[in-house]
Structure formats: C-alpha cells, structure tokens
C-alpha atoms as a PDB file:
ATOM      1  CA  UNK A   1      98.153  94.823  69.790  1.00  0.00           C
ATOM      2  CA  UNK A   2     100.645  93.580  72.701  1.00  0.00           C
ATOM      3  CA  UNK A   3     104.117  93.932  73.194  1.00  0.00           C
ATOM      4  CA  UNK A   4     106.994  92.611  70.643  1.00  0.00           C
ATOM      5  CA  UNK A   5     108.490  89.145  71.327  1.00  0.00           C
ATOM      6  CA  UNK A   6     111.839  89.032  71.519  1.00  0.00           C
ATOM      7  CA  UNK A   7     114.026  87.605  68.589  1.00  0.00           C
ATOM      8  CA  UNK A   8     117.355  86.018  68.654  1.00  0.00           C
ATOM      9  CA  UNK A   9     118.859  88.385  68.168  1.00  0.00           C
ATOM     10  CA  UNK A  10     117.491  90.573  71.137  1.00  0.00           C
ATOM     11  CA  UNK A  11     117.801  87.366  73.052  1.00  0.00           C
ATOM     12  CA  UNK A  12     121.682  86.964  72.504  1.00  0.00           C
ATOM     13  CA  UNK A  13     122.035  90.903  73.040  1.00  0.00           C
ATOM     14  CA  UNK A  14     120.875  90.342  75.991  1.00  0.00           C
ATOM     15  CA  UNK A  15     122.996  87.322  76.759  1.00  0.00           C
ATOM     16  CA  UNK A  16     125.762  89.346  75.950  1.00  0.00           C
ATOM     17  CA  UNK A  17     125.505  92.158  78.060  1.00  0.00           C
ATOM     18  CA  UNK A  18     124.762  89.719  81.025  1.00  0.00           C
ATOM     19  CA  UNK A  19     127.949  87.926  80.625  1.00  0.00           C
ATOM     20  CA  UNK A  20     129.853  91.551  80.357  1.00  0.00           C
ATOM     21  CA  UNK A  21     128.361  92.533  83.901  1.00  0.00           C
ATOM     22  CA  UNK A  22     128.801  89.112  85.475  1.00  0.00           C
ATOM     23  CA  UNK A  23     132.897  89.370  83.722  1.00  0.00           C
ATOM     24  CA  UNK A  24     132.851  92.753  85.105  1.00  0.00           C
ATOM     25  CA  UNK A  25     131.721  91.875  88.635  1.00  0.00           C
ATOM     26  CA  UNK A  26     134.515  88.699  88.839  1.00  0.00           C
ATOM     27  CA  UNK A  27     132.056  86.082  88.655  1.00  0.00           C
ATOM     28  CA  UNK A  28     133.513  84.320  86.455  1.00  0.00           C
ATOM     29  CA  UNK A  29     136.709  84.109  88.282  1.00  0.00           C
ATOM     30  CA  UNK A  30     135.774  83.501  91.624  1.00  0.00           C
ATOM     31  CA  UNK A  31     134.973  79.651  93.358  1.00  0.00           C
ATOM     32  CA  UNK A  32     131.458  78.920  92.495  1.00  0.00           C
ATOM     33  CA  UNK A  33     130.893  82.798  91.162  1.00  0.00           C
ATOM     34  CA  UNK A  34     128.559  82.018  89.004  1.00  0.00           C
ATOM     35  CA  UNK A  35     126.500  79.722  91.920  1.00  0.00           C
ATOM     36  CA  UNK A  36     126.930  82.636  93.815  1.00  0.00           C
ATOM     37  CA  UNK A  37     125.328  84.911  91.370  1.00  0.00           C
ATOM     38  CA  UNK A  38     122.375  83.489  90.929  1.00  0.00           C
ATOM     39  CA  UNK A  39     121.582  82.624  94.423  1.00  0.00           C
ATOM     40  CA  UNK A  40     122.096  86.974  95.100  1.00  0.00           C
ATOM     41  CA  UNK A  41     119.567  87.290  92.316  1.00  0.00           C
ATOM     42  CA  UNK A  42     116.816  84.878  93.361  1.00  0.00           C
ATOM     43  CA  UNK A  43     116.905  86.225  96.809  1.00  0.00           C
ATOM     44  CA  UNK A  44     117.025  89.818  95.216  1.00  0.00           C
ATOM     45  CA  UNK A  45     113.720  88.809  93.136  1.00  0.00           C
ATOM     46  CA  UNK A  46     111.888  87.171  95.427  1.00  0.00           C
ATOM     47  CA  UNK A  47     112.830  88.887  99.112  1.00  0.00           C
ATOM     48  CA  UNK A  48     113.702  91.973  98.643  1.00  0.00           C
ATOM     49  CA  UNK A  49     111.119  95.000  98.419  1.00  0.00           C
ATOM     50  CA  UNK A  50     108.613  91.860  97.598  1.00  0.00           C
ATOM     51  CA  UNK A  51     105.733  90.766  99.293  1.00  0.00           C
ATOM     52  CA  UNK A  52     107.819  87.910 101.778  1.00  0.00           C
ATOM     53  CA  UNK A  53     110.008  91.343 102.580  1.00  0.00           C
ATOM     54  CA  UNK A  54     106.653  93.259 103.724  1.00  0.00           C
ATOM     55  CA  UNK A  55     104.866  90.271 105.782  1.00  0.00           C
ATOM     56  CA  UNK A  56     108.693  89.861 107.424  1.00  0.00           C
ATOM     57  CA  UNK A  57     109.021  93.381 108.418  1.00  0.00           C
ATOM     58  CA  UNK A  58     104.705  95.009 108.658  1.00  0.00           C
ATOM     59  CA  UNK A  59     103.444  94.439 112.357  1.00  0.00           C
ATOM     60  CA  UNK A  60     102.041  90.648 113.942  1.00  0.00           C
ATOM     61  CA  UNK A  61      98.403  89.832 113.792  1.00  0.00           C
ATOM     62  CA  UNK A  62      96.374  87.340 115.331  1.00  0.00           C
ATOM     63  CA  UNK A  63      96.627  85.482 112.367  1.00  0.00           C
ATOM     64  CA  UNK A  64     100.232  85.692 111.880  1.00  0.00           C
ATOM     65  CA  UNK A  65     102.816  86.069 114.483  1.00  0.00           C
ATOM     66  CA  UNK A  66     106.119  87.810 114.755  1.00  0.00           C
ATOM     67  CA  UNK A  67     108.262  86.409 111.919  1.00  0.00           C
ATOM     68  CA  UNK A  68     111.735  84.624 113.058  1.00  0.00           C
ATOM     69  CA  UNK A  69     114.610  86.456 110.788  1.00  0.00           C
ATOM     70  CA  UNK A  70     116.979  83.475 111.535  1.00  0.00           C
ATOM     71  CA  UNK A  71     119.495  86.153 113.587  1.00  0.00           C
ATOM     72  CA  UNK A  72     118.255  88.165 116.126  1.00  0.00           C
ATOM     73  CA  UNK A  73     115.179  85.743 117.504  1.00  0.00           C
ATOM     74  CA  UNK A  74     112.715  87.873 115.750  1.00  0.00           C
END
C-alpha cells in the first residue's frame, strides 16, 4: 500500500546519528552552535537549489523585476 511509518525506534536511530554529525561538526561546542545549525539548514531547505533560488537568479519579467540579493544592489 504506501510507505512504512517510522517507529521509535527508527525515530531515535535517527536522532542518534543527527546528534553524532552535529558532535562531529562542533556544534555542540561552539556559542549558539546549535542556533547556528539550524538556521544553515532552513536556509539550505528552503533557498538553495529551491524555487526562491530560481526566481532570485532566472531573468526579470514584466511581472517581476530584478530581485535585490541584499549585497551587490541586484
């Protein structure tokens, strides 16, 4: 039928290996690490190679216009 929900016990697995990475990476050690963690992976899953990413960088139209990026004016 569809696709297996996760259990517990995948659910802590996966817990698991996402603390390992993040202990790995020194988020844990550094000033608001873990802050700065998940603020990297929102803009990962929403701007990059997503459809903000593609109106920012495709060509103006009369309906939109050139896109500020915040740094270079355009």
């Amino acid at each position: 039928m569809g696709e297996r929900q996760p259990v517990d016990e995948d659910i802590q697995d996966a817990l698991d290996w996402a603390r390992q990475r993040l202990k790995e990476m020194g988020v844990f050690e550094a000033e608001d690490g873990l802050r700065w963690a998940a603020a990297h992976g929102l803009v990962l899953s929403v701007w990059r190679n997503g459809p903000i990413e593609d109106a920012h960088a495709s060509r103006p139209t009369s309906r939109r216009k050139v896109l500020h990026d915040g740094v270079n004016g355009h």
